[in-house]
N, C-alpha and C. Protein backbone atom coordinates (compact mmCIF):
# COMPACT_ATOMS: atom_id res chain seq x y z
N UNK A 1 0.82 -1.19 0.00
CA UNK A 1 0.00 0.00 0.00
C UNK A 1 0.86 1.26 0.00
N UNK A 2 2.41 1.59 0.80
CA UNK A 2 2.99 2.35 0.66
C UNK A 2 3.75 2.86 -0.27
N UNK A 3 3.74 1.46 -1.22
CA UNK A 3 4.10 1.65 -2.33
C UNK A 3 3.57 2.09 -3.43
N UNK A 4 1.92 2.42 -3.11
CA UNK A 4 1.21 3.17 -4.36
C UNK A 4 1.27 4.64 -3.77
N UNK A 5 1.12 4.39 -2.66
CA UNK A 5 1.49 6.16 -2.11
C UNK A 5 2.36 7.18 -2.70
N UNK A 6 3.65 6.45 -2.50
CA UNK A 6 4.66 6.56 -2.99
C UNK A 6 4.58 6.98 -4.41
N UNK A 7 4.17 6.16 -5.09
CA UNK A 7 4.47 6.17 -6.44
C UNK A 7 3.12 6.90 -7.17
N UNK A 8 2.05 7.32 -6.57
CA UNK A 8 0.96 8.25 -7.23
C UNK A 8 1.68 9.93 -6.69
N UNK A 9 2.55 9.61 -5.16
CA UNK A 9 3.10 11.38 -4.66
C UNK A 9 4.14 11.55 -5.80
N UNK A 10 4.99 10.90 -5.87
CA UNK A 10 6.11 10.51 -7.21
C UNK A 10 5.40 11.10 -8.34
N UNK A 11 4.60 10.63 -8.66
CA UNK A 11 3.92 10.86 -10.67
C UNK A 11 3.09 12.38 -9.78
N UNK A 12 2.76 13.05 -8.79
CA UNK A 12 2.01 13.74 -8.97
C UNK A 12 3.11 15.02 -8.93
N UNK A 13 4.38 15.15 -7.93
CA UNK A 13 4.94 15.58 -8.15
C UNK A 13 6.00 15.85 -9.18
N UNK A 14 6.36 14.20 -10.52
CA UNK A 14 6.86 14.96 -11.16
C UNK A 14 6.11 16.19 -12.18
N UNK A 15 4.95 15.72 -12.48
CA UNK A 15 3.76 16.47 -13.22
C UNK A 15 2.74 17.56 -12.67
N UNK A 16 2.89 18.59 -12.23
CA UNK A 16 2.31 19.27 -11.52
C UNK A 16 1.26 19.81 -12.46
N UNK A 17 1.55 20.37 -14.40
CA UNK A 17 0.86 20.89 -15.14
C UNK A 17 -0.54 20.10 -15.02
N UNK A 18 -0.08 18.50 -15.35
CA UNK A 18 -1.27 17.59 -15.52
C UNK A 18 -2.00 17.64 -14.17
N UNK A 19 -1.76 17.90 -12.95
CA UNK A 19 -2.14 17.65 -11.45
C UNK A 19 -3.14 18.75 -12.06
N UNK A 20 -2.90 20.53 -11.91
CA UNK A 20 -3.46 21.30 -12.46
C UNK A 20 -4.71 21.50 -13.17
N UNK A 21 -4.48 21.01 -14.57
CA UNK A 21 -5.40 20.57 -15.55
C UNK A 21 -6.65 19.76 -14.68
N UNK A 22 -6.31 18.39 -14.11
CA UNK A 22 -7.78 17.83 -13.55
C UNK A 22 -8.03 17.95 -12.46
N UNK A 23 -7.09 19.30 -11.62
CA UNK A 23 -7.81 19.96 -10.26
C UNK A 23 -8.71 21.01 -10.97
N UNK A 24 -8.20 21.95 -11.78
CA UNK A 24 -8.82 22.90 -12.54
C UNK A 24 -10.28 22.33 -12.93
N UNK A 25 -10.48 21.10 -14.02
CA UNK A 25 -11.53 20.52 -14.13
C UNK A 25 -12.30 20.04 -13.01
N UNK A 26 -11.75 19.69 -12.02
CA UNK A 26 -12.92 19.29 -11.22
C UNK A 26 -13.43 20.28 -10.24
N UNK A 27 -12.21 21.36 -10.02
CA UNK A 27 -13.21 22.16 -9.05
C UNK A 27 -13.95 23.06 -9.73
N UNK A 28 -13.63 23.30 -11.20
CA UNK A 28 -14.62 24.27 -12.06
C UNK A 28 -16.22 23.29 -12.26
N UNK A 29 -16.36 22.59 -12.08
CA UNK A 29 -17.14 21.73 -11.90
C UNK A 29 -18.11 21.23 -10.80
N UNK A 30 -17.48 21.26 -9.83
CA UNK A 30 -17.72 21.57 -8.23
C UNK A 30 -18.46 22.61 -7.68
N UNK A 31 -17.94 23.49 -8.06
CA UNK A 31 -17.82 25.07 -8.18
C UNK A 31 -19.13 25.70 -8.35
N UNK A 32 -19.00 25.17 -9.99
CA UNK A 32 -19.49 26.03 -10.81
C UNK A 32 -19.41 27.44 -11.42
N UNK A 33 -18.30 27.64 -10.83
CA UNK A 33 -17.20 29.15 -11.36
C UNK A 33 -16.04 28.98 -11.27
N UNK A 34 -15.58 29.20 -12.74
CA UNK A 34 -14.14 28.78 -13.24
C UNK A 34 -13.04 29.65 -12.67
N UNK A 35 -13.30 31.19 -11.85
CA UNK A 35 -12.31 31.81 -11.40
C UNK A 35 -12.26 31.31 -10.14
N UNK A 36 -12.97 30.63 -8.97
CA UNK A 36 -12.97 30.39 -8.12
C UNK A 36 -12.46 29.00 -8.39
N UNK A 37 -12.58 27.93 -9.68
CA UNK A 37 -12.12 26.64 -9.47
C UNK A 37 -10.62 26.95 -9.97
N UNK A 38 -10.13 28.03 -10.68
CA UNK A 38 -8.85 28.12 -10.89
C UNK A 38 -7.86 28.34 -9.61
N UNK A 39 -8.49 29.23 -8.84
CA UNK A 39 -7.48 29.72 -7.71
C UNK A 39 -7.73 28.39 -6.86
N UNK A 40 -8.58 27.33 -6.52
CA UNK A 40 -8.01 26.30 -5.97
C UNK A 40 -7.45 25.39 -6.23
N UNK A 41 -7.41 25.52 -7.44
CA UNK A 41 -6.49 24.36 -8.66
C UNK A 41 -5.44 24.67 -8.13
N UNK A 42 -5.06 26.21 -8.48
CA UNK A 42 -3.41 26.52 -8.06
C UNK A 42 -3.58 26.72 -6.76
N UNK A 43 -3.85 26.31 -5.81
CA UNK A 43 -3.79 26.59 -4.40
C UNK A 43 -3.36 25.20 -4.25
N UNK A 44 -3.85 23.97 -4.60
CA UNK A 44 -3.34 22.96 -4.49
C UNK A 44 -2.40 22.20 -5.45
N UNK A 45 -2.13 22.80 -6.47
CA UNK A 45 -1.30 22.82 -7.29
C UNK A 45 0.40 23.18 -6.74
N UNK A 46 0.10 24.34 -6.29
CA UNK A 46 1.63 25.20 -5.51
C UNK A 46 2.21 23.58 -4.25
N UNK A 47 1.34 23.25 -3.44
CA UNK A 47 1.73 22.18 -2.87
C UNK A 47 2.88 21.67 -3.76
N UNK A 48 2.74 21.05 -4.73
CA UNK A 48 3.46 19.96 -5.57
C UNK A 48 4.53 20.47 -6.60
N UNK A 49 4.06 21.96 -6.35
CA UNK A 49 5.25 22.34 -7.26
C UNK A 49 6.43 22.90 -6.35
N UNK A 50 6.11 23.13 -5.19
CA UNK A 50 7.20 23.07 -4.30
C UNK A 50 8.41 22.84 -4.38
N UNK A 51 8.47 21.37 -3.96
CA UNK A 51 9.52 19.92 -3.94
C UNK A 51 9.75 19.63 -5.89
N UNK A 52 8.83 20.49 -6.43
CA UNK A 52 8.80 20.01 -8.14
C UNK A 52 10.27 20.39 -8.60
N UNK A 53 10.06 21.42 -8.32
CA UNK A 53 11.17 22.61 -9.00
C UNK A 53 12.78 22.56 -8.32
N UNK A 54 12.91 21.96 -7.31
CA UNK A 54 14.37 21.71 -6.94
C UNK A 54 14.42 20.19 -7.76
N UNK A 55 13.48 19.19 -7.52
CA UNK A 55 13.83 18.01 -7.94
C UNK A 55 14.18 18.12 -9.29
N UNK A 56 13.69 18.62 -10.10
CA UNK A 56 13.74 18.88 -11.45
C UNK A 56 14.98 19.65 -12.15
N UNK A 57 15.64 20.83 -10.81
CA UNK A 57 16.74 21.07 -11.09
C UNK A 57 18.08 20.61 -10.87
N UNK A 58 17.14 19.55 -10.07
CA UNK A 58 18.69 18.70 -9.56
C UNK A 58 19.04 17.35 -10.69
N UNK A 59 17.93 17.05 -11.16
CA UNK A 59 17.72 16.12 -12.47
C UNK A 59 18.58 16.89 -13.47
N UNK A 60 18.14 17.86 -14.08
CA UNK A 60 19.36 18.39 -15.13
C UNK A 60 20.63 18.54 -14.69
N UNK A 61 20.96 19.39 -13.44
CA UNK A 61 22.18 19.82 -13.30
C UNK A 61 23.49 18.86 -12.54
N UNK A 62 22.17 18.15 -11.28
CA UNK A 62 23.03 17.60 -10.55
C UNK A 62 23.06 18.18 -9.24
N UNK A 63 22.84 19.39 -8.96
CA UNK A 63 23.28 20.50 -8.01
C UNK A 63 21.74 19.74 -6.93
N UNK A 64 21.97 19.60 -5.88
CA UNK A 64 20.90 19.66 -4.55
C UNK A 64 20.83 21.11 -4.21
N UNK A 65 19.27 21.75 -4.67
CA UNK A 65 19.19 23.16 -4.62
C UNK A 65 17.71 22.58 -3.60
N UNK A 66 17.24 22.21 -2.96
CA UNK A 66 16.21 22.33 -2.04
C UNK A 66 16.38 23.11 -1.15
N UNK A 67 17.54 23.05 -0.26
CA UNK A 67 17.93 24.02 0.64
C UNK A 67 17.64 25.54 0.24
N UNK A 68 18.52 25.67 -0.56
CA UNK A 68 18.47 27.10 -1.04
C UNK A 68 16.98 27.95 -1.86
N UNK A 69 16.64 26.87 -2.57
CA UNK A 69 15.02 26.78 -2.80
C UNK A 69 14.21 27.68 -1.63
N UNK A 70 14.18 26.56 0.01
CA UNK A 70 13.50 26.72 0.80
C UNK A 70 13.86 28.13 1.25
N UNK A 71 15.43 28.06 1.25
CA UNK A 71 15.70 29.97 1.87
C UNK A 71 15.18 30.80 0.87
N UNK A 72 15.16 30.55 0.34
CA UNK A 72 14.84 32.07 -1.43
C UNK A 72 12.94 32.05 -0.92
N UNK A 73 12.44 31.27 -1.20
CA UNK A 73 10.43 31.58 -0.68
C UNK A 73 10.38 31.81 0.65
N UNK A 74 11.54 31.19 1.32
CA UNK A 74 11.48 32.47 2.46
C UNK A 74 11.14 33.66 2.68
N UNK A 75 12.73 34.20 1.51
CA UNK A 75 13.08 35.38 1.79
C UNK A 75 11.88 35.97 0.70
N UNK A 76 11.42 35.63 0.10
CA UNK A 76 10.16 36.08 -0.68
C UNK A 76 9.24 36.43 0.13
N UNK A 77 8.52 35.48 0.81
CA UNK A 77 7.49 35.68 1.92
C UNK A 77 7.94 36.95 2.91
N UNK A 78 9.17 36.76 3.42
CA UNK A 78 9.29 38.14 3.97
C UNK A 78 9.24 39.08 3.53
N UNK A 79 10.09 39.46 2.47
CA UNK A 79 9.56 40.54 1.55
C UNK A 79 8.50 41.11 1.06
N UNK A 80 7.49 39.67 0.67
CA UNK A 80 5.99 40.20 0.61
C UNK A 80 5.38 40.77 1.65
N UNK A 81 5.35 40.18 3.11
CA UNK A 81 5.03 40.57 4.23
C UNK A 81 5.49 41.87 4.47
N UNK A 82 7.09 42.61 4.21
CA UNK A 82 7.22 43.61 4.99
C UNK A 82 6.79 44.69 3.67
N UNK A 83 6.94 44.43 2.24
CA UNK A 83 6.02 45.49 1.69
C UNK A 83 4.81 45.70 1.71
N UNK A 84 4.20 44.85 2.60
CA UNK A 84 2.52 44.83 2.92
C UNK A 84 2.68 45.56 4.02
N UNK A 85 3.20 45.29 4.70
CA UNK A 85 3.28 46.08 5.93
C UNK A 85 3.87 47.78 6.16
N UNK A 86 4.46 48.20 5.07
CA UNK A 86 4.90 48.89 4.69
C UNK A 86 3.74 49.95 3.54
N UNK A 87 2.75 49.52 3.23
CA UNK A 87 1.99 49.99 2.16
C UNK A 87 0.28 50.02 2.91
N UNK A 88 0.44 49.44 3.80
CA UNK A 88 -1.24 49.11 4.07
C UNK A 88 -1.08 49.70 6.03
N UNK A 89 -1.53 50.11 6.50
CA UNK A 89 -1.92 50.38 7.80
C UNK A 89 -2.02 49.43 8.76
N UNK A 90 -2.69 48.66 8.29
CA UNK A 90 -3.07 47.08 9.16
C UNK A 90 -2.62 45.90 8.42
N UNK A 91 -1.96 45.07 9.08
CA UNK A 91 -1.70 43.86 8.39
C UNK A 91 -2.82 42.94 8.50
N UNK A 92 -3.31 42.08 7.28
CA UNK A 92 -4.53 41.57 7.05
C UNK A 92 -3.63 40.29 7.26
N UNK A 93 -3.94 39.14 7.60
CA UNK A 93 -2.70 37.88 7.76
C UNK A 93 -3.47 37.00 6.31
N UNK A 94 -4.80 36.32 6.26
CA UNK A 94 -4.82 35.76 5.56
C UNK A 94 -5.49 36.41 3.86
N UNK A 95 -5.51 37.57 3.53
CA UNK A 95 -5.41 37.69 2.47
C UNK A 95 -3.73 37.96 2.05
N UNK A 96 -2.92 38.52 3.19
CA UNK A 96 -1.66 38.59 2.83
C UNK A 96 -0.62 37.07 2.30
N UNK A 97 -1.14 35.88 3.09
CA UNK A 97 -1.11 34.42 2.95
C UNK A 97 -1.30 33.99 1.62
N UNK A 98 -2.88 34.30 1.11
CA UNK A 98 -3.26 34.18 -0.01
C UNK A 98 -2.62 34.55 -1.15
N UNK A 99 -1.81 35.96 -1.73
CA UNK A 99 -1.71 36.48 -2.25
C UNK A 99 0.16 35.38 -2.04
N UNK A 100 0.45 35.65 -1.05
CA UNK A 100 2.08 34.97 -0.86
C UNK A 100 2.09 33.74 -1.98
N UNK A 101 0.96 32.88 -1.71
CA UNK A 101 1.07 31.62 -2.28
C UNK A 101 0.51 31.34 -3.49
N UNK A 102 -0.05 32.44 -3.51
CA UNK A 102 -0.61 32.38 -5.53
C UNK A 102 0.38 33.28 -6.14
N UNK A 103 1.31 33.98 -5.49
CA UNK A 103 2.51 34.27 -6.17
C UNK A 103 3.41 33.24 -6.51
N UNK A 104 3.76 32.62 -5.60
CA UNK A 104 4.60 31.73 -5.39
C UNK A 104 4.05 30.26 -6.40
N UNK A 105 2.49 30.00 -6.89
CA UNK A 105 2.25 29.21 -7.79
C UNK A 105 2.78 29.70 -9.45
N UNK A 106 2.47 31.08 -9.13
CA UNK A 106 3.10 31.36 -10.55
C UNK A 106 4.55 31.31 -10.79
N UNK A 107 5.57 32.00 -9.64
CA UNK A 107 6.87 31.71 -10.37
C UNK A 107 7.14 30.25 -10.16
N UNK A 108 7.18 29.85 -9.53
CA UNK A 108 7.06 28.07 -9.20
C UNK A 108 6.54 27.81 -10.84
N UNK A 109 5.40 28.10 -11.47
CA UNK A 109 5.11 27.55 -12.58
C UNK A 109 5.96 27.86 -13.60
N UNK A 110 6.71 29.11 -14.15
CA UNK A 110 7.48 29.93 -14.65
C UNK A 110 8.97 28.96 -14.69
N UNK A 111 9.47 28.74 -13.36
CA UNK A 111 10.20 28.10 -13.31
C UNK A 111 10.77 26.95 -13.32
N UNK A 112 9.31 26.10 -13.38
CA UNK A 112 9.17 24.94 -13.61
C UNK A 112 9.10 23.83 -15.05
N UNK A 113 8.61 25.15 -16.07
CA UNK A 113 8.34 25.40 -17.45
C UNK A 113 9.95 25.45 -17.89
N UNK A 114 10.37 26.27 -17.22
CA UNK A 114 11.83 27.09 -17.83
C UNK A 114 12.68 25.87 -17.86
N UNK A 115 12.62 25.29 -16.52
CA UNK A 115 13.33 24.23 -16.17
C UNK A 115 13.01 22.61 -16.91
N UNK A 116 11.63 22.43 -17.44
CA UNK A 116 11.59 21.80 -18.47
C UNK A 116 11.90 22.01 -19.72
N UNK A 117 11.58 22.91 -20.13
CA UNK A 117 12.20 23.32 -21.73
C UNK A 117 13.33 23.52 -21.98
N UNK A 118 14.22 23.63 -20.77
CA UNK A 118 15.72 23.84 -20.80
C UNK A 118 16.14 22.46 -20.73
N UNK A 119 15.66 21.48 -19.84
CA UNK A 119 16.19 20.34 -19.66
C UNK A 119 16.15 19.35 -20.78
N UNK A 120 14.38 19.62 -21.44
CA UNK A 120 14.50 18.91 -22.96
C UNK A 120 15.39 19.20 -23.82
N UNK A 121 15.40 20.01 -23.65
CA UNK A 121 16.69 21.04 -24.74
C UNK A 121 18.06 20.34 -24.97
N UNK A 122 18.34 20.05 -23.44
CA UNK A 122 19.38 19.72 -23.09
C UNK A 122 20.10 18.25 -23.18
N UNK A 123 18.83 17.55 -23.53
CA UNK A 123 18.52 15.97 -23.28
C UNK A 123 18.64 16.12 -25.27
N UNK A 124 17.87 16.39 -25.67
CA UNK A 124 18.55 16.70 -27.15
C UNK A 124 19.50 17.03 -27.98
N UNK A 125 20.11 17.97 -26.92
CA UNK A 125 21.72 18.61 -27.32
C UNK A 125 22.46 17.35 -27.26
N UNK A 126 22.71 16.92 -26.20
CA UNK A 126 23.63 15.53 -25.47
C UNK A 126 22.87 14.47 -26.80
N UNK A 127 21.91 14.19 -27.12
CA UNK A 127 21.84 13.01 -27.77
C UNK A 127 22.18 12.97 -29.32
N UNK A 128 21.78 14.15 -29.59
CA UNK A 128 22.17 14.66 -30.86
C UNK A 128 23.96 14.41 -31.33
N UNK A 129 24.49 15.37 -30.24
CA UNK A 129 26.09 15.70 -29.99
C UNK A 129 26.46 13.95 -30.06
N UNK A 130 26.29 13.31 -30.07
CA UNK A 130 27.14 11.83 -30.09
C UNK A 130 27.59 11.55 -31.79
């Protein structure tokens, strides 16, 4: 049994687009409003792209970047936090939350893209080059 666990967290994390796609479909569906089933698509989407985007860079390069990963959305989150805090009177916690982590789905997605199209790229260069 731990072994399908395993191996459905495995396929869901290497594929986060496809995770996306049939969260998108089912909560637009659920729903019944596609802007409200999008932002929980990527609300549970960002989960998986997390751990996506170091694994994926460590697949091309080699380099173990999780660590540094985890410090950088850190230092993001703080930054978001202290220009909120800096711009608004009152700190609101969970629309400030909200906004942290649907940022963080998009460059996560951005970078995740980048990091595939670079890596195919790259997987072509090397096979080609022989």
């Amino acid at each position: 049994m731990s072994e399908v666990l395993y191996a459905s967290a495995g396929f869901l994390i290497s594929f986060p687009p496809l995770l996306f796609m049939m969260l998108f479909t089912l909560f637009t569906r659920m729903l019944k409003d596609p802007a409200r089933g999008l932002s929980r698509a990527a609300d549970v989407t960002t989960v998986f792209l997390l751990p996506a985007v170091p694994i994926v860079f460590r697949s091309i390069t080699g380099i173990h970047a999780g660590f540094p990963f985890a410090m950088a959305v850190t230092l993001f989150a703080l930054a978001m936090t202290w220009r909120e805090r800096e711009t608004r009177r009152e700190l609101e916690i969970l629309p400030l939350l909200r906004k942290i982590w649907r940022l963080l789905f998009l460059l996560c997605s951005v970078l995740y893209m980048v990091l595939l199209i670079s890596g195919a790229g790259i997987a072509v260069w090397t096979y080609t080059a022989r």
